[in-house]
Protein backbone atom coordinates (compact mmCIF):
# COMPACT_ATOMS: atom_id res chain seq x y z
CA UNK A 1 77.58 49.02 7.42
CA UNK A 2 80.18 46.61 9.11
CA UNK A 3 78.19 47.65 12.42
CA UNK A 4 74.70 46.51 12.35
CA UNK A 5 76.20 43.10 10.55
CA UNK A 6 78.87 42.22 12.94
CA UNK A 7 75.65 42.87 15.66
CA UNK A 8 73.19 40.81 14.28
CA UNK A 9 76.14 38.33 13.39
CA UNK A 10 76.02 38.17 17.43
CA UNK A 11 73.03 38.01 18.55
CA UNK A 12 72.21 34.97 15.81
CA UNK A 13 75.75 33.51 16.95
CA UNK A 14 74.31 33.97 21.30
CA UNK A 15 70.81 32.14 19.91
CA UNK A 16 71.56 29.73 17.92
CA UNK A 17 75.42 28.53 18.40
CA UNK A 18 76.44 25.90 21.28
CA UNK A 19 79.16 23.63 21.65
CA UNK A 20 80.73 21.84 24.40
CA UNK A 21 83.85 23.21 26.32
CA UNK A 22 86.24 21.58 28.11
CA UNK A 23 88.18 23.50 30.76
CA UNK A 24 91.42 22.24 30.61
CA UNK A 25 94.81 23.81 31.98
CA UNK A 26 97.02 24.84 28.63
CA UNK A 27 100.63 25.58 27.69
CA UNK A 28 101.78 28.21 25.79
CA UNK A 29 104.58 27.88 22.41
CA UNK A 30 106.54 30.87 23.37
CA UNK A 31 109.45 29.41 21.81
CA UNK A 32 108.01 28.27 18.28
CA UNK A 33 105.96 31.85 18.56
CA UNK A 34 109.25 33.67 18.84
CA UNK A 35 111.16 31.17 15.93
CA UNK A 36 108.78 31.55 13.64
CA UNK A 37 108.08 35.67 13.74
CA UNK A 38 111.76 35.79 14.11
CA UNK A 39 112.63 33.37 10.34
CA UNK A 40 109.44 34.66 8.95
CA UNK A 41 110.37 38.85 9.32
CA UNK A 42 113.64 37.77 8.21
CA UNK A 43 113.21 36.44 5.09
CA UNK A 44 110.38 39.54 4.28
CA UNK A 45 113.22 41.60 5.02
CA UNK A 46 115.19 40.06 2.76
CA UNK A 47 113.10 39.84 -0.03
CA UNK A 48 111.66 43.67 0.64
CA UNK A 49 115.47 44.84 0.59
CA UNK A 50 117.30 43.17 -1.42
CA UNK A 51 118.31 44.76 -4.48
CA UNK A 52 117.75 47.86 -2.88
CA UNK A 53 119.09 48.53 0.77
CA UNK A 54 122.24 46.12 -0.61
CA UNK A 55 122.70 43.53 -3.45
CA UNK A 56 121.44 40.65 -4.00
CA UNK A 57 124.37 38.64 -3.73
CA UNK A 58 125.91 40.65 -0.57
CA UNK A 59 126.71 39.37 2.48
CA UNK A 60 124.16 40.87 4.19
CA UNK A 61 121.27 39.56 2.05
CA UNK A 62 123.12 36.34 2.15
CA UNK A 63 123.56 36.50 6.16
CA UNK A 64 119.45 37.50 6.29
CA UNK A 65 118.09 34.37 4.63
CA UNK A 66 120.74 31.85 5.47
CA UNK A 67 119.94 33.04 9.32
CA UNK A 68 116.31 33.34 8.46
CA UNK A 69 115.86 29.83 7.03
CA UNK A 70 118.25 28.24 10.38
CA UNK A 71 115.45 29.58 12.22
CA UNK A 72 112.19 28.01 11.16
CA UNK A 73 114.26 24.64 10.58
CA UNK A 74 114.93 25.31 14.51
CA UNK A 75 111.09 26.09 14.49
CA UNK A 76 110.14 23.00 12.86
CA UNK A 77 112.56 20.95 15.67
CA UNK A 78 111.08 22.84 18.43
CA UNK A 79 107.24 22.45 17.36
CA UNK A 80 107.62 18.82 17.02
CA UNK A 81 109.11 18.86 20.96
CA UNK A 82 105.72 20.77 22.05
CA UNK A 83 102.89 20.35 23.90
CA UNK A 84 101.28 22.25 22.51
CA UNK A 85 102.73 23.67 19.11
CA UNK A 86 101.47 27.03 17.99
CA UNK A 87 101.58 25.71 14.32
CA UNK A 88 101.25 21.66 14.67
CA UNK A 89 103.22 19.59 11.84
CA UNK A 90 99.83 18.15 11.35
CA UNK A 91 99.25 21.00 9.37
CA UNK A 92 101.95 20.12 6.77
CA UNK A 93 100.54 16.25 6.40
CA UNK A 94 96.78 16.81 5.50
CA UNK A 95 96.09 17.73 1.63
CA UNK A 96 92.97 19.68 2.01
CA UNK A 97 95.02 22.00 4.57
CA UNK A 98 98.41 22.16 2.66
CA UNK A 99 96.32 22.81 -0.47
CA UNK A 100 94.28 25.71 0.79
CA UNK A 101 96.88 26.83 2.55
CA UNK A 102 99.05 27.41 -0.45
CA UNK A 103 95.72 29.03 -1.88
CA UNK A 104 95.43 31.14 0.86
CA UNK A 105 99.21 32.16 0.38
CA UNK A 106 97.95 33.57 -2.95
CA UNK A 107 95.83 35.08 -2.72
CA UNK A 108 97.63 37.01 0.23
CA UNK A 109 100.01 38.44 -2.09
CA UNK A 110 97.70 38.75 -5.07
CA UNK A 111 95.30 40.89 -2.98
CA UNK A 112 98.08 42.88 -1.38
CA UNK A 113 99.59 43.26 -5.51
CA UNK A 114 96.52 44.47 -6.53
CA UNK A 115 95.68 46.97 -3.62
CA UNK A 116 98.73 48.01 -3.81
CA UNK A 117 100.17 48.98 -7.42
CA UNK A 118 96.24 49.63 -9.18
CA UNK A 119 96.17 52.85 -7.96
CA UNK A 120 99.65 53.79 -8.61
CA UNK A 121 98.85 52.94 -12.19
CA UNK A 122 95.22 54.84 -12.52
CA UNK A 123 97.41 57.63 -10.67
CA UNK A 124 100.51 58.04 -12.50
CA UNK A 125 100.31 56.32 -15.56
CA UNK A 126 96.12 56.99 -16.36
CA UNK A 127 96.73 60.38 -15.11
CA UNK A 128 93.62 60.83 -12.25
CA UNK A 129 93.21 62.03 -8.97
CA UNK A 130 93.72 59.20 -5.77
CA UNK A 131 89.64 59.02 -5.59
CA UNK A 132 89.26 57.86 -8.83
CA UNK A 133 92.19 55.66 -8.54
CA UNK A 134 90.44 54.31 -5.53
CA UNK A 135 87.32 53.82 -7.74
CA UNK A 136 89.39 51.29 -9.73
CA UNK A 137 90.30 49.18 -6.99
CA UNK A 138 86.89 49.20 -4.71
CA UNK A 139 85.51 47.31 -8.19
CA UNK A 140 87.13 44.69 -6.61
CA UNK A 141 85.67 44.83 -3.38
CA UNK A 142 82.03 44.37 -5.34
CA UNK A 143 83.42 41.37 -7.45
CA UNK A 144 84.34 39.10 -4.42
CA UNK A 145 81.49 39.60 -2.28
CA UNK A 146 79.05 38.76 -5.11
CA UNK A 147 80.76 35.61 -6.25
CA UNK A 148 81.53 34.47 -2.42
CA UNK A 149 77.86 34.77 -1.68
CA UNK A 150 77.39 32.36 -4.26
CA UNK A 151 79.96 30.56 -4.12
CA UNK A 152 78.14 28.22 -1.21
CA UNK A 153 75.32 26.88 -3.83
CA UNK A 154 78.05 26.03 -6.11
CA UNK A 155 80.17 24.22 -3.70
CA UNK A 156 77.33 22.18 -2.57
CA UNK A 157 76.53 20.61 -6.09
CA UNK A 158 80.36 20.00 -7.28
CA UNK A 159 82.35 20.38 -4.14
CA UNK A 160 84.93 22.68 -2.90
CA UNK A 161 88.25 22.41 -5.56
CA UNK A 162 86.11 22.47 -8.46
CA UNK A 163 84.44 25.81 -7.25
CA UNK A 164 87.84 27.24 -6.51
CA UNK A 165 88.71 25.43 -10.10
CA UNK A 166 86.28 27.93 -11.27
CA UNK A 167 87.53 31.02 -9.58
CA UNK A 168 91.43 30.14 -10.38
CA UNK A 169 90.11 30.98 -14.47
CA UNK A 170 88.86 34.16 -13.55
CA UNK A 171 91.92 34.89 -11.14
CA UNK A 172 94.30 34.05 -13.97
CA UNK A 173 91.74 35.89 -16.43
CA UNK A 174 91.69 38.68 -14.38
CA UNK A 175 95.63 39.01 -13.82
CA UNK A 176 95.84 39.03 -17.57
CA UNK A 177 93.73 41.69 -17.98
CA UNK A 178 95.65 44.30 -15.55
CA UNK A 179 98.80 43.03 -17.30
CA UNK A 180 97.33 44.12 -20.65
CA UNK A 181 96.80 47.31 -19.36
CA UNK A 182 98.52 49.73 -21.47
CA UNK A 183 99.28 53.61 -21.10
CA UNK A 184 96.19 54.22 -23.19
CA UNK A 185 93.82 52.60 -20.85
CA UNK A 186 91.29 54.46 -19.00
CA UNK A 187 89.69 54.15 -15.44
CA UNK A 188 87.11 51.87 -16.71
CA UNK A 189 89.56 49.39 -17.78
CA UNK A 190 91.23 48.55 -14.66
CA UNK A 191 87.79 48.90 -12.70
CA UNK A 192 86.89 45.55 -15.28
CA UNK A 193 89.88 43.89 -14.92
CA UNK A 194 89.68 44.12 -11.00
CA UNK A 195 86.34 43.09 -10.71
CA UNK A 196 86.90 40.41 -13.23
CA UNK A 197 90.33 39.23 -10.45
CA UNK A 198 87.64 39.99 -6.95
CA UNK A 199 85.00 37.74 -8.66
CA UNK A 200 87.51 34.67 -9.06
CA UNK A 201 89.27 35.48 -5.33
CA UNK A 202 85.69 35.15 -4.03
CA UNK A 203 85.21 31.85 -5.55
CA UNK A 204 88.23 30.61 -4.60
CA UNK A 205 89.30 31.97 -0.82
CA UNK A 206 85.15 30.59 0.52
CA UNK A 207 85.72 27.22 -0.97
CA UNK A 208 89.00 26.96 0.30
CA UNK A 209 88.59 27.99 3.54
CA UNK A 210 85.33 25.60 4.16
CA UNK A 211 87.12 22.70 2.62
CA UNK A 212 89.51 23.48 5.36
CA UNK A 213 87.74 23.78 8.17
CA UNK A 214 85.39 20.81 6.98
CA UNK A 215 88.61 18.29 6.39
CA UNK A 216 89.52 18.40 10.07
CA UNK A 217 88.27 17.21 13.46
CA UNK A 218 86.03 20.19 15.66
CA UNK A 219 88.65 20.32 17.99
CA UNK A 220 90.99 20.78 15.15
CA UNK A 221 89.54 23.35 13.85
CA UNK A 222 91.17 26.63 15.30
CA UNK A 223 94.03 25.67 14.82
CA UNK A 224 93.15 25.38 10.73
CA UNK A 225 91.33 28.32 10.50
CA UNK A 226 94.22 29.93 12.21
CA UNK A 227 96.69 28.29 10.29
CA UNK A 228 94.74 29.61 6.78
CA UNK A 229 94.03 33.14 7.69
CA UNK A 230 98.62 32.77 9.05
CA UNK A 231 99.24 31.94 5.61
CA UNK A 232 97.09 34.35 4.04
CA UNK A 233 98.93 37.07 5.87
CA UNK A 234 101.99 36.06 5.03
CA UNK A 235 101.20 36.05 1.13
CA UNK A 236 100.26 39.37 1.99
CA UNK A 237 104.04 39.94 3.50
CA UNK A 238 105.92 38.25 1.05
CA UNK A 239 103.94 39.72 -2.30
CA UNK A 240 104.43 42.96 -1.20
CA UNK A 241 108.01 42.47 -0.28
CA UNK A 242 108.44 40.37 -3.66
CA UNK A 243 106.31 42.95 -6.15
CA UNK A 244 107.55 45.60 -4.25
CA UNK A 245 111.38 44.70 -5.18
CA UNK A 246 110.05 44.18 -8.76
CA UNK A 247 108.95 47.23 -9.36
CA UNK A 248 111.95 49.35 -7.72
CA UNK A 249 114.59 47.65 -9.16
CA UNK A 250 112.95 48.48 -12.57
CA UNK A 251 112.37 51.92 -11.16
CA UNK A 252 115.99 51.88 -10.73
CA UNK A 253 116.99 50.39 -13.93
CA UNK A 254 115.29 52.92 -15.91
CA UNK A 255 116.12 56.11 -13.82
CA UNK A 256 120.07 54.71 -13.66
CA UNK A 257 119.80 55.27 -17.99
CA UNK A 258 117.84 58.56 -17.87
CA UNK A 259 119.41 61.25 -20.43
CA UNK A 260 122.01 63.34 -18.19
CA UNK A 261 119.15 66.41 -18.52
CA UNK A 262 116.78 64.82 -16.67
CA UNK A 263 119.04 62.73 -13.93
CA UNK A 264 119.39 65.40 -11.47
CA UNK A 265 115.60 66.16 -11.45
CA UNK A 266 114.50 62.67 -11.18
CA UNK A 267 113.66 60.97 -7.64
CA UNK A 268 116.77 59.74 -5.36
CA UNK A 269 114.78 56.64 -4.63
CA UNK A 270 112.97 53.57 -6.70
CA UNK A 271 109.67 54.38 -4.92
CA UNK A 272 106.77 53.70 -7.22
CA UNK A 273 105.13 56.19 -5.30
CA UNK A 274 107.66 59.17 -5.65
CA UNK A 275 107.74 58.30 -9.38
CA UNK A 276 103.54 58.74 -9.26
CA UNK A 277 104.28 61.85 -7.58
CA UNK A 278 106.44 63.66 -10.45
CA UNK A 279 103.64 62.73 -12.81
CA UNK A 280 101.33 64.26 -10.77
CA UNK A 281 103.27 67.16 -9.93
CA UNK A 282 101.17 69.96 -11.53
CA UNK A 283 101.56 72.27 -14.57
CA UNK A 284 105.13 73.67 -13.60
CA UNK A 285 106.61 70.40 -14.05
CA UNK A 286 109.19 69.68 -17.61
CA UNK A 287 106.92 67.25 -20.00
CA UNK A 288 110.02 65.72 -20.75
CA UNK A 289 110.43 64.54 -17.06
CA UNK A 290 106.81 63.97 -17.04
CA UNK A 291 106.74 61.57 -20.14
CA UNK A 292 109.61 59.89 -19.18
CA UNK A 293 108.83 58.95 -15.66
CA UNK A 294 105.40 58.09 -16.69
CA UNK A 295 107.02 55.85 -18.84
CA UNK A 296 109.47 54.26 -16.22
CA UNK A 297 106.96 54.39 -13.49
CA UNK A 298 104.72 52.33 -16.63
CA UNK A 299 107.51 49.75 -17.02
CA UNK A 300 107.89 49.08 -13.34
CA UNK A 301 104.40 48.11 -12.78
CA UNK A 302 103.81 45.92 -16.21
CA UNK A 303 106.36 44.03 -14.29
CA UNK A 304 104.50 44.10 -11.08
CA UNK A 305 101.23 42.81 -13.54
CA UNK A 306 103.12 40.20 -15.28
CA UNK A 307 104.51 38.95 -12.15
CA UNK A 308 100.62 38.66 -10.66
CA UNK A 309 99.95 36.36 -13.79
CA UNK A 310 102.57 33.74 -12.97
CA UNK A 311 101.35 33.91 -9.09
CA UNK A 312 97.95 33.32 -9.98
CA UNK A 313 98.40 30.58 -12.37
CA UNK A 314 100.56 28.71 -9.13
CA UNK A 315 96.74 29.04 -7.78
CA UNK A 316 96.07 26.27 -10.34
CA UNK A 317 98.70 23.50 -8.79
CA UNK A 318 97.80 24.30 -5.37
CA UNK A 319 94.29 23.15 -5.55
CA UNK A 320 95.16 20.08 -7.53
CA UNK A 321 97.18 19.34 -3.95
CA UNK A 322 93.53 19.09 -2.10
CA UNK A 323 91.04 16.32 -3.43
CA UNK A 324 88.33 16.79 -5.32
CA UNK A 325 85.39 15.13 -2.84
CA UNK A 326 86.67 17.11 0.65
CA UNK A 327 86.05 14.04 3.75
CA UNK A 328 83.63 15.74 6.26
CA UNK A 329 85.61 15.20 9.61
């Protein structure tokens, strides 16, 4: 299906699309390219091992963000030096960008959340197979394609922050309703409550992303769209370092207390997915290690869910940044 759009997305874009080009020599940012993958994979590293790999409070973890953080303030020094930065300070000074970039951030990591630790739960906690568990989640891919196509009337009547206004309700509404997910719930349940969360992301990423792209000059323009879709990516990073810590260290909590019967048959690591895996394991496997892994493995991601709440509801104060009528550069 992706095919025949993405060509007739073409040929309309050869026919109807023109703008003016200016051929102009250009410098490359190798230095602030290198500073800021180098600060940025640092602190994911830290937040994706820590608690895990070592402690928290170790020198190592310590060592990783202090060195991390030196290097985007070196970034920050170096991009203002530039030609031609490849992420301009500008960025950081315009409310409709900072504001949907901070939206964008979210929904990175509430998308990546989602995709993520929904299945695991339909899997090992629901007790289905990895289609149906992939059932669950495509409900979201149904929710935010129907709201986003409409999501252009509505932002034409009352503007872009009060259409993302919109979404943010069903984003929070929708993170509620995975975190109320209990062990009883069925397939069903977390197909609504995902298509409830796609529905709002589709009314809020559109919006956000015009207002954007709308706020800023044409030659500016790149360099926000490339600056939203950047941030988007690296919500996608840092939730899945950040949920992904949640749930093993609860993983780890829970298997660290398990009755000395069941210790030596439990998993070595805090994986979410090794824990889905004993659930799953087939007939020959002890109900006792069954129910209680089930159980663990339920704990870890009610964490995950309740953690997706409080991200979503930062949706909130980040469009309050951008205001409400978006200037038309």
């Amino acid at each position: 299906m992706n095919v025949p759009l993405g060509v007739f997305a073409a040929v309309m874009l050869a026919r109807s699309f023109r703008e003016r080009v200016e051929r102009q020599r250009r410098s490359i940012d190798y230095a602030g390219a290198a500073l800021l993958t180098f600060g940025c994979s640092l602190l994911i590293l830290g937040l994706l091992e820590g608690g895990a790999a070592w402690a928290w409070d170790s020198a190592v973890s310590v060592a990783i963000f202090v060195v991390g953080a030196a290097a985007l303030a070196v970034f920050v020094l170096v991009e203002r030096r530039a030609a031609e930065p490849v992420l301009p300070l500008w960025v950081f000074r315009r409310r409709t960008v900072v504001g949907g970039n901070l939206v964008s951030l979210v929904v990175g990591a509430l998308m990546v959340g989602l995709s993520s630790f929904l299945p695991t739960f339909v899997e090992g906690v629901v007790g289905t197979g990895a289609l149906v568990a992939g059932f669950a989640l495509a409900a979201l891919t149904i929710g935010w394609p129907l709201s986003a196509s409409l999501s252009g009337r509505i932002y034409l009547r009352i503007g872009f922050r009060d259409t993302a206004l919109i979404g943010s309700v069903l984003v929070v509404a929708g993170t509620v309703l995975v975190a109320l997910l209990g062990v009883s719930a069925t397939v069903w349940h977390a197909a609504g409550a995902a298509f409830v969360l796609g529905a709002g992301l589709g009314l809020i990423a559109s919006p956000t992303m015009v207002a954007v792209q709308a706020g800023v000059g044409w030659a500016e323009r790149g360099v926000a769209t490339g600056s939203n879709m950047f941030f988007r990516s690296l919500g996608s990073a840092v939730g899945a370092a950040m949920f992904g810590a949640i749930a093993n260290a609860t993983l780890a909590a829970r298997f660290a207390a398990a009755p000395p019967e069941l210790a030596g048959r439990l998993p070595t690591g805090a994986d979410p997915a090794d824990a889905a895996g004993i659930v799953l394991g087939g007939p020959g496997e002890v109900s006792a290690i069954t129910g209680f892994v089930r159980t663990a493995l339920y704990d870890a991601l009610h964490n995950v869910f309740v953690a997706m709440v409080a991200v979503a509801i930062l949706t909130v104060g980040a469009l309050f940044l951008m205001p409400r009528r978006t200037p038309v550069a």
